[in-house]
Every structure is written in C-alpha cells, then in structure tokens.
N, C-alpha and C. Protein backbone atom coordinates (compact mmCIF):
# COMPACT_ATOMS: atom_id res chain seq x y z
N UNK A 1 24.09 13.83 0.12
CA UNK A 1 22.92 13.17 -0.38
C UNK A 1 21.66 13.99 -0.14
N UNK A 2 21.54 14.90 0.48
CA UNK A 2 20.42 15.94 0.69
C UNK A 2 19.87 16.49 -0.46
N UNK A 3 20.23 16.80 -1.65
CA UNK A 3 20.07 16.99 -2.76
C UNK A 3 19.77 16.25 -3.51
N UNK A 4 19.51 14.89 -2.97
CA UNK A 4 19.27 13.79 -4.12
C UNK A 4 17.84 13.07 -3.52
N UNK A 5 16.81 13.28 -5.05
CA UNK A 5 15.53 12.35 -4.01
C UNK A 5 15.72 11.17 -3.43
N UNK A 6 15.09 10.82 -2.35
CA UNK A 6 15.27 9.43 -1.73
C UNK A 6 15.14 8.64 -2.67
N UNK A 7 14.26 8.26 -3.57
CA UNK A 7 14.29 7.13 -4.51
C UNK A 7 15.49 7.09 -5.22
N UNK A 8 16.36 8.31 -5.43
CA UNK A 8 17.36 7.99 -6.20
C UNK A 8 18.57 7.94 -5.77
N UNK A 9 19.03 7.57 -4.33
CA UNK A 9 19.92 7.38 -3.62
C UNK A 9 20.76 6.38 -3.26
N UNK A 10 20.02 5.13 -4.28
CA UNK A 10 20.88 3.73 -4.40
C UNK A 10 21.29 3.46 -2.84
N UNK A 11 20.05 3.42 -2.21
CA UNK A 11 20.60 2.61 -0.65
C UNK A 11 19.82 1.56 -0.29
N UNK A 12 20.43 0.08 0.10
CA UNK A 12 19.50 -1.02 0.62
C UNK A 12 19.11 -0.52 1.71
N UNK A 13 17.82 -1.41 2.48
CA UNK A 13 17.56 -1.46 3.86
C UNK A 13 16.71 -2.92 3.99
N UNK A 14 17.34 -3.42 5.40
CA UNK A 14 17.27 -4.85 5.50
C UNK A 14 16.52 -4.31 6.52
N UNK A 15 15.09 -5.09 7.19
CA UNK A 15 14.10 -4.66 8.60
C UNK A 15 14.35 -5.71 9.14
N UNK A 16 13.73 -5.07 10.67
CA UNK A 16 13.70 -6.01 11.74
C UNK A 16 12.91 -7.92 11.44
N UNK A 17 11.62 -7.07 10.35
CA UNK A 17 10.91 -8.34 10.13
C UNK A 17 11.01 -8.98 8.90
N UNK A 18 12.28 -8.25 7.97
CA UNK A 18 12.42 -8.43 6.63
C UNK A 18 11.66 -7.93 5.21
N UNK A 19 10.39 -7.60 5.58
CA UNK A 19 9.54 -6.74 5.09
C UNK A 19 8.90 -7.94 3.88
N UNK A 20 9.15 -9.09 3.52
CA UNK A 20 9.10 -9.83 2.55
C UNK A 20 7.20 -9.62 1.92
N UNK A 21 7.23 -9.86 0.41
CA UNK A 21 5.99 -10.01 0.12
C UNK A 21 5.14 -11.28 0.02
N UNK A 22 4.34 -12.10 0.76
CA UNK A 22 3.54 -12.30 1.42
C UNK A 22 2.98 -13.70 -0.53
N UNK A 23 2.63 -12.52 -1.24
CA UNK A 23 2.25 -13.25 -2.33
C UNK A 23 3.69 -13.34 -3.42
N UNK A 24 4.01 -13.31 -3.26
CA UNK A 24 5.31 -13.89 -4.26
C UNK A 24 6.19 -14.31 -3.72
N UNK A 25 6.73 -15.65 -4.49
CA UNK A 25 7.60 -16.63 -4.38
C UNK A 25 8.97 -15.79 -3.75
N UNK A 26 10.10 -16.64 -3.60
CA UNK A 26 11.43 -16.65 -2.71
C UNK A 26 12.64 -15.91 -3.87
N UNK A 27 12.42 -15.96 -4.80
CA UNK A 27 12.86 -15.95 -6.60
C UNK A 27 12.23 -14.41 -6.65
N UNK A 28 10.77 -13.99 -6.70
CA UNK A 28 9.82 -13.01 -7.14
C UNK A 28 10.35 -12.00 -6.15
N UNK A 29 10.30 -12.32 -4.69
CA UNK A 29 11.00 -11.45 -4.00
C UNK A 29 11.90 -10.95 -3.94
N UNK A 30 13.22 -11.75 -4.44
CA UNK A 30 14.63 -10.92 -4.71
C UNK A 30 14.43 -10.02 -5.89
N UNK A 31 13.56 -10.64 -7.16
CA UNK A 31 13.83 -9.65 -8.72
C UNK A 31 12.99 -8.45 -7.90
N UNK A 32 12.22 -8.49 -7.15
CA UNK A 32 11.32 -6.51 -6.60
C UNK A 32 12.21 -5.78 -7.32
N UNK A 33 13.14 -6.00 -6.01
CA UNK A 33 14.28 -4.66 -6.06
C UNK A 33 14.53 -4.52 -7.78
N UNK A 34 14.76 -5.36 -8.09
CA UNK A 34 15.57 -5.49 -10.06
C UNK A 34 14.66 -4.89 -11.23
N UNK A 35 13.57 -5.58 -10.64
CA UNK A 35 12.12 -5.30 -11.03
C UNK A 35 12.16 -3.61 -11.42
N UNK A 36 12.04 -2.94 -9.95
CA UNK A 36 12.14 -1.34 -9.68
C UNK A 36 13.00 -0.35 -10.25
N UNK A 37 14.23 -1.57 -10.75
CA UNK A 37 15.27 -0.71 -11.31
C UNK A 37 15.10 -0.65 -12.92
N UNK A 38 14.46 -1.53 -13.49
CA UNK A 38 14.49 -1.08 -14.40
C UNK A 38 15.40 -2.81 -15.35
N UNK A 39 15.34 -3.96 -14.58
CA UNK A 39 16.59 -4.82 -15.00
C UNK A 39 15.58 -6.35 -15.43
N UNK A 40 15.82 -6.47 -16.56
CA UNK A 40 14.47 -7.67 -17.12
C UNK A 40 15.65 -8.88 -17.60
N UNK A 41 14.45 -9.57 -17.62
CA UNK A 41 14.72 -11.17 -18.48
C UNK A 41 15.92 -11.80 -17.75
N UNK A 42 16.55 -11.99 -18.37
CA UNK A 42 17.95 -13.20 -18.12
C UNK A 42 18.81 -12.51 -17.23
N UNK A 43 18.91 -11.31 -18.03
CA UNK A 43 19.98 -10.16 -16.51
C UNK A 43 19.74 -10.70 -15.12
N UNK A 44 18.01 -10.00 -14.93
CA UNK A 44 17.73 -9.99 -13.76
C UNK A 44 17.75 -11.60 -12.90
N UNK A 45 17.02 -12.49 -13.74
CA UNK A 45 17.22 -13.80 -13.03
C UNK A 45 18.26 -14.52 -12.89
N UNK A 46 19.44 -13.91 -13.54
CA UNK A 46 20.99 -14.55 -13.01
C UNK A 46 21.40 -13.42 -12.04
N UNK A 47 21.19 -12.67 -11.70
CA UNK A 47 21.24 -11.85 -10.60
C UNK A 47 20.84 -12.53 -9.44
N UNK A 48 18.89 -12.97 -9.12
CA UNK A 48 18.52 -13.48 -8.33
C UNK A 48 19.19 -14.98 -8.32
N UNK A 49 19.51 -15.49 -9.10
CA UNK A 49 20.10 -17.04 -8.90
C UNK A 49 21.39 -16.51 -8.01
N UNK A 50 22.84 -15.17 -8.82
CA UNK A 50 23.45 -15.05 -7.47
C UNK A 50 23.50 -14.59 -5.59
N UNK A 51 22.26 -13.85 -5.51
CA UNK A 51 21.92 -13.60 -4.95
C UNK A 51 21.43 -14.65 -3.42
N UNK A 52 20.71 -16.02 -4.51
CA UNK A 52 20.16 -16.93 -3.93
C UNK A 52 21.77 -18.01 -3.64
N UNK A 53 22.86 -17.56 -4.32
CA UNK A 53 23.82 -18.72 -3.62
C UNK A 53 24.57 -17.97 -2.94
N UNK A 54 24.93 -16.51 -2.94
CA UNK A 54 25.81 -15.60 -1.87
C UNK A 54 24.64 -16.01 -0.52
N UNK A 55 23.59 -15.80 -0.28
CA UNK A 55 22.71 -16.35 0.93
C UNK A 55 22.29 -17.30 1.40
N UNK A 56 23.25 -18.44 0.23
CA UNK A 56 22.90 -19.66 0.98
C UNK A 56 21.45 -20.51 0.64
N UNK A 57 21.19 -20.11 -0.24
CA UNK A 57 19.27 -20.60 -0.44
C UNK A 57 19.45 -20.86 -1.86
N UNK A 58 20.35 -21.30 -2.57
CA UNK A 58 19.97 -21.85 -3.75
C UNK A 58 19.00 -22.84 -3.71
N UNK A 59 17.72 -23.09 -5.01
CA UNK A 59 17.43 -24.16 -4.91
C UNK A 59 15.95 -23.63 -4.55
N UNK A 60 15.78 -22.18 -3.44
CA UNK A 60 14.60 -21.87 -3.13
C UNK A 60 13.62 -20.94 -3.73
N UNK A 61 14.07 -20.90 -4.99
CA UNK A 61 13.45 -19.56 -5.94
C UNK A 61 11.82 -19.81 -5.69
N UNK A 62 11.57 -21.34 -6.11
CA UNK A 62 9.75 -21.24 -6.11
C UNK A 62 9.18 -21.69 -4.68
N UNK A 63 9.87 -21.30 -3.95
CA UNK A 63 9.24 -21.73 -2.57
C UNK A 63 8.17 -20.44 -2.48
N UNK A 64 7.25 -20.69 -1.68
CA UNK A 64 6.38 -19.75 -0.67
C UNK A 64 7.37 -19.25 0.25
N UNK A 65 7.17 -18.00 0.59
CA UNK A 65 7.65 -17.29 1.77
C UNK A 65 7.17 -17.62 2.80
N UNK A 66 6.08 -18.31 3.03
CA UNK A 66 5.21 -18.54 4.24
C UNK A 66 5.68 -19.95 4.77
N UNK A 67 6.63 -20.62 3.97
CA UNK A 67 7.54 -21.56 4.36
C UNK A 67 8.71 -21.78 4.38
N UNK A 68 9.53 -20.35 5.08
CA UNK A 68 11.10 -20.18 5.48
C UNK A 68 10.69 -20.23 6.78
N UNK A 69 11.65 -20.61 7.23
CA UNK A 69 12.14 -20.42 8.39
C UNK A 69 12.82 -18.90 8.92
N UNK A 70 12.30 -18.36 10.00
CA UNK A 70 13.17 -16.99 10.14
C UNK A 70 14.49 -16.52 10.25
N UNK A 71 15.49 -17.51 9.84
CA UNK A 71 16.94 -17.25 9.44
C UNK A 71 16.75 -16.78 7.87
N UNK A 72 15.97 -18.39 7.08
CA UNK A 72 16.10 -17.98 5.98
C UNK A 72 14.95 -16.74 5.18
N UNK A 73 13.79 -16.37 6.04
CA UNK A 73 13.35 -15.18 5.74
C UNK A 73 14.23 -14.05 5.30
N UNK A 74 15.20 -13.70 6.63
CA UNK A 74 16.06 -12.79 6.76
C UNK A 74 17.15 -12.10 5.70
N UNK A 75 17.37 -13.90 5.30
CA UNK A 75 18.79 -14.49 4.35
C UNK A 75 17.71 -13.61 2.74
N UNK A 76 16.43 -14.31 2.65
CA UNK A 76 16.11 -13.25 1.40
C UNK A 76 16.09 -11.93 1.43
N UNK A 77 15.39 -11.76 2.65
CA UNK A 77 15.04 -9.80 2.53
C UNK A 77 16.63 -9.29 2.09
N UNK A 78 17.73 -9.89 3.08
CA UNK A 78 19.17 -9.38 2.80
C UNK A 78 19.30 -9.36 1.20
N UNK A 79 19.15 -10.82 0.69
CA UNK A 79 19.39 -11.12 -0.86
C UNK A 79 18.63 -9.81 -1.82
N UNK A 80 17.64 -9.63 -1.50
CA UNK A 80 16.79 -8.62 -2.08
C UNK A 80 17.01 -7.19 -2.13
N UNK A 81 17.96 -6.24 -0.96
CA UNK A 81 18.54 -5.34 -0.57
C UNK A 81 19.72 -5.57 -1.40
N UNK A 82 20.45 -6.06 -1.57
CA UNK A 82 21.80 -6.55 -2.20
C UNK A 82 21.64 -6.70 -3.91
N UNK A 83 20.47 -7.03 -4.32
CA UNK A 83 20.15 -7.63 -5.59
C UNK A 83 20.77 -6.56 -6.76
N UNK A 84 19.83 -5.20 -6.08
CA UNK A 84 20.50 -3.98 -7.05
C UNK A 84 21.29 -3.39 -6.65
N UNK A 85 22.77 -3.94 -6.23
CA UNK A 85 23.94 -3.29 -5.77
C UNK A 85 24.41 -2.00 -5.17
N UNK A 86 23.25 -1.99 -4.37
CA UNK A 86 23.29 -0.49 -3.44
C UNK A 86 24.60 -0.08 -2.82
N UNK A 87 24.81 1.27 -2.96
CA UNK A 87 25.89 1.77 -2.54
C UNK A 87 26.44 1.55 -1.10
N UNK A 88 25.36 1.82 -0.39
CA UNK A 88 25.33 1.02 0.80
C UNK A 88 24.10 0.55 1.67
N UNK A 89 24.32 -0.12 2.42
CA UNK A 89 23.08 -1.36 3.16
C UNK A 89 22.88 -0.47 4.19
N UNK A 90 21.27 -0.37 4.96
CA UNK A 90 21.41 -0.39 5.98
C UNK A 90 20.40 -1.37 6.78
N UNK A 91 21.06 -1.88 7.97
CA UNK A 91 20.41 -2.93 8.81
C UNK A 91 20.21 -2.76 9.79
N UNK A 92 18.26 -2.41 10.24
CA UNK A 92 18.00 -2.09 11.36
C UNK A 92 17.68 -3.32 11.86
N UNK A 93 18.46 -3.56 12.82
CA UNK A 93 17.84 -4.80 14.45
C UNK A 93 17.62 -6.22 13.12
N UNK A 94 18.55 -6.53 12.06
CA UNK A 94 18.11 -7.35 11.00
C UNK A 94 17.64 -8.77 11.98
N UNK A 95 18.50 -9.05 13.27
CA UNK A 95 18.48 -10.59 13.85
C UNK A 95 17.72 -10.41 15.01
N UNK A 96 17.24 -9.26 15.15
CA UNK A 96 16.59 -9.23 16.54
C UNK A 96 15.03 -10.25 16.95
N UNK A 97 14.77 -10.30 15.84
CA UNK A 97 13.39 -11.46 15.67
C UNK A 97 13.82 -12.62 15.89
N UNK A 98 15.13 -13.27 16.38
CA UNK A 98 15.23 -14.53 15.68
C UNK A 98 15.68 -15.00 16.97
N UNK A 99 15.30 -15.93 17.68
CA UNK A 99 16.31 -16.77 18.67
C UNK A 99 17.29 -16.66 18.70
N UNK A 100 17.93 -16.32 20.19
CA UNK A 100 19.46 -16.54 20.50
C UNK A 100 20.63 -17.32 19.43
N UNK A 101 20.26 -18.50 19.79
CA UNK A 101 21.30 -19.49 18.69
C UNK A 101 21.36 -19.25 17.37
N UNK A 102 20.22 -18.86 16.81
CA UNK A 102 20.15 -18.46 15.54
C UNK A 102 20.98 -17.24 15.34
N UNK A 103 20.46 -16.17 15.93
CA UNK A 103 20.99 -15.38 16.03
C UNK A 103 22.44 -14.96 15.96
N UNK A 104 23.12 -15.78 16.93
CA UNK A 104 24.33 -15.99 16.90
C UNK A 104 25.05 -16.06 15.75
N UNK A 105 24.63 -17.50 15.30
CA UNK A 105 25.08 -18.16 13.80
C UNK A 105 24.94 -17.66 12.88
N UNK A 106 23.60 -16.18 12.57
CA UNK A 106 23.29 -15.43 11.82
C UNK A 106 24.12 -14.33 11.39
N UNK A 107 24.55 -13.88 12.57
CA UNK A 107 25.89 -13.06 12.78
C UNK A 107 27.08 -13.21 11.86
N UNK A 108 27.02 -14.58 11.92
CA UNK A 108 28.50 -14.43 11.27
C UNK A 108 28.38 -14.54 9.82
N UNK A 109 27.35 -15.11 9.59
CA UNK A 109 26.76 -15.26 8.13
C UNK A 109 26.93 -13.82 7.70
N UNK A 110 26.26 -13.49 8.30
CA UNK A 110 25.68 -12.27 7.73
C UNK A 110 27.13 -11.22 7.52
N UNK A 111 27.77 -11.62 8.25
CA UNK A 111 29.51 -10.58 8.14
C UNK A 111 30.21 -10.96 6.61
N UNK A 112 30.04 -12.45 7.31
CA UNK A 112 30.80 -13.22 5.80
C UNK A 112 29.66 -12.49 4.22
N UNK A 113 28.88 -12.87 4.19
CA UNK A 113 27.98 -12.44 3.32
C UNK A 113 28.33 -11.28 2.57
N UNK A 114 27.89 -9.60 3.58
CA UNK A 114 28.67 -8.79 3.01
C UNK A 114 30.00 -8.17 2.87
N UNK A 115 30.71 -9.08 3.36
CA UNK A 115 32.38 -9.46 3.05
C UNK A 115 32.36 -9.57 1.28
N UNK A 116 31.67 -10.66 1.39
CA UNK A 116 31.97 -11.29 -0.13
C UNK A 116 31.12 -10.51 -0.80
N UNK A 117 30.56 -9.58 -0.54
CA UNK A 117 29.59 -8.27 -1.79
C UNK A 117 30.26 -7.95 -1.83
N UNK A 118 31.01 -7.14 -0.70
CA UNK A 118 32.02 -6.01 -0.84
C UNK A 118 30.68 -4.77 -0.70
N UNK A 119 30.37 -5.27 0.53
CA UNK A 119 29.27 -4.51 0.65
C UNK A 119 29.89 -3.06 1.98
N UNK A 120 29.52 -2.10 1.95
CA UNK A 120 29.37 -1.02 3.27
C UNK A 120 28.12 -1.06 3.67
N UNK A 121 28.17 -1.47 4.68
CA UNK A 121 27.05 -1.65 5.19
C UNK A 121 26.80 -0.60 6.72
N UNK A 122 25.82 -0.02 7.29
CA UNK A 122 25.25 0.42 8.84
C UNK A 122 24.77 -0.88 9.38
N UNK A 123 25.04 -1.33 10.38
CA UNK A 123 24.42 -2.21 10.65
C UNK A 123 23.67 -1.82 12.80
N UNK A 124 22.41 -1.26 12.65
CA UNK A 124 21.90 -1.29 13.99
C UNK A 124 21.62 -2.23 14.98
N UNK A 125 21.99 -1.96 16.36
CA UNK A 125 21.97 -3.04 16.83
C UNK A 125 21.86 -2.84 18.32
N UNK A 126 21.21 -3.50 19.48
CA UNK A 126 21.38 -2.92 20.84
C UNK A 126 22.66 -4.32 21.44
N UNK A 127 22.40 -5.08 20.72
CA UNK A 127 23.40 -6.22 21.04
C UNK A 127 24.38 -6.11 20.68
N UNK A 128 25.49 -5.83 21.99
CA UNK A 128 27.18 -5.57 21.68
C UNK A 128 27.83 -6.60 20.99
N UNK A 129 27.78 -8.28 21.45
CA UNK A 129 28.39 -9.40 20.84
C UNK A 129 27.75 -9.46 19.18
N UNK A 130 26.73 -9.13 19.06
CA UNK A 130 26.22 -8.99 17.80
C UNK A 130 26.99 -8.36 16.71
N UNK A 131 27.04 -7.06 17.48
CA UNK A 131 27.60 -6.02 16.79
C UNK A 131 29.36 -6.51 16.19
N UNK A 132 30.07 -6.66 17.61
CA UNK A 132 31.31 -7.29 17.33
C UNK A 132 31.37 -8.83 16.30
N UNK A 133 30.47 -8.95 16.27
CA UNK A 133 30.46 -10.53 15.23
C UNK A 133 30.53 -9.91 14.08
N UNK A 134 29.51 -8.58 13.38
CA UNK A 134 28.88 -8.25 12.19
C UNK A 134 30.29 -7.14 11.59
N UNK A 135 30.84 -6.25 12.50
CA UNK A 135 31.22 -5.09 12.52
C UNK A 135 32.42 -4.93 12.35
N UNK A 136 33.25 -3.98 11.55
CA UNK A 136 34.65 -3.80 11.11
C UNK A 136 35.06 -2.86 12.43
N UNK A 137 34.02 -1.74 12.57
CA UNK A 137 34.26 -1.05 13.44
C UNK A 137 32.59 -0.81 14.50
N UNK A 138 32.64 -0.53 15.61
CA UNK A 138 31.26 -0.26 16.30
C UNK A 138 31.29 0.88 16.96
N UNK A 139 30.25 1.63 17.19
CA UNK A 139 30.14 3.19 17.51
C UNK A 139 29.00 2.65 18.34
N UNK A 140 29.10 3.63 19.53
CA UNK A 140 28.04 3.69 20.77
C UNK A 140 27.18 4.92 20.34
N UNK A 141 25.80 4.93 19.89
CA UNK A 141 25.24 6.54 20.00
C UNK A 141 24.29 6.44 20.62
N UNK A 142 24.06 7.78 20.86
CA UNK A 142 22.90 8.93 21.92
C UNK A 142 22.35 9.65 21.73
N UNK A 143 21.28 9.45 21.10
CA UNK A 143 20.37 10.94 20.55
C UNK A 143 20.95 10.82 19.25
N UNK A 144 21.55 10.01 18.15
CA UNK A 144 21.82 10.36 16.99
C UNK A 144 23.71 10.95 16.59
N UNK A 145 23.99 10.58 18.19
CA UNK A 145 25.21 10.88 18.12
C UNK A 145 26.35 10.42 18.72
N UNK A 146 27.29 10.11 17.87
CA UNK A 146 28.07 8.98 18.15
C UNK A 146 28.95 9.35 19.35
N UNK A 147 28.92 8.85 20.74
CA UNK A 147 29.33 9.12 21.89
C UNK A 147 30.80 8.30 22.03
N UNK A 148 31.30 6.97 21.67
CA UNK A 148 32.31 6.91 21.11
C UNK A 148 32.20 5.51 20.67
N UNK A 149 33.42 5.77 19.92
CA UNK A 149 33.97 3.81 19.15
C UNK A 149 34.29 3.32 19.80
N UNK A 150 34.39 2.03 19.55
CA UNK A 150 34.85 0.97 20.59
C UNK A 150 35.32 0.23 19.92
C-alpha cells in the first residue's frame, strides 16, 4: 500500500471519541463516508438504513448526535466506517471512553457486528479482556512490534 495515496486506500477508522459531526443528523453522519465516495440518492440511503440495523439503531436516522448516548455514538461512528465497505477497519481504543459495563457489552457487539460485515478489522486496545471479547487472534506490541500472540 505504500504506493497508493492515502485517500485511495479504502481503509475505515473508528476513534477513541468517534469523531462524529456535531451538525448533522445520525442518518447525515453515516451517508459522509458515501457522500465522499462518490454514492447518491436511493443507493446511498439504503446503505445508511443497513448500516443503521447491522448497529442496532434503526429508527435513529433524524436524531441529533448531541442526543446518543456513548454506546450509541460509537455504534454510528462504527456504522459510518463500515458504510463504504472498506477493505479493512481500523479501531483505535473504539470503547475506551465508555464505562466499564458498557464497555463490556460493547465488546461483544462490536465482534458480532463485524462478524456479520465480514469485516477484517485492527482492533487497538490496552485492555486484554477487551481484546479477547473483540479478537480472532491478539498480538502484544512494543515499539510497533509485535513481541508475541497470545
């Protein structure tokens, strides 16, 4: 991939804080990504409608963002990364904002989730049980380098 500009590398990335936009709806936020690609009208909004029931949030297209809750913040930014079928995801510290319990429960969502994309996903993390909830396989690294699997 060194040869290929970053913009054209077809890779999601899910953030610690979800990165969501602030002035557009729950709906407006997933089409971005669709938006960027180039994907209009009916395409794109049966995209975001699947998007919005693989995450569990059907129903929330015209909500404000400023009224999720930080599971379901998360649950869009993911939906939104996913929208234009990136080759692969990556997820830095995606649950680390969120309360323990949540957290937890987020975990498994979030496995099941890109289970059912059929997603490859990186998923970062300093939390081992986390990791083992989310993870097919988990790697310990150090400086950028994987010291071993586990």
């Amino acid at each position: 991939m060194a040869g290929i500009p970053t913009h054209q590398r077809n890779i999601g990335m899910v953030f610690q804080d979800g990165q969501l936009f602030a002035h557009r709806s729950v709906a407006r936020n997933i089409s971005y990504a669709l938006e960027m690609a180039g994907v209009g009208g009916s395409q794109r909004d049966e995209r975001v409608r699947e998007m919005m029931d693989l995450v569990g949030l059907s129903g929330y297209g015209d909500r404000d963002v400023a009224t999720l809750s930080g599971g379901q913040a998360q649950r869009i930014a993911l939906a939104r990364s996913l929208a234009p079928s990136p080759h692969v995801l990556l997820l830095d510290e995606p649950l680390s904002a969120l309360d323990k319990d949540l957290r937890e429960r987020l975990a498994g969502d979030l496995r099941d989730i890109l289970v059912q994309a059929k997603m490859t996903a990186i998923f970062v993390t300093h939390d081992r049980m986390e990791a083992d909830a989310v993870a097919d396989r988990v790697c310990v690294m150090d400086a950028g380098r994987i010291v071993r699997e586990v």
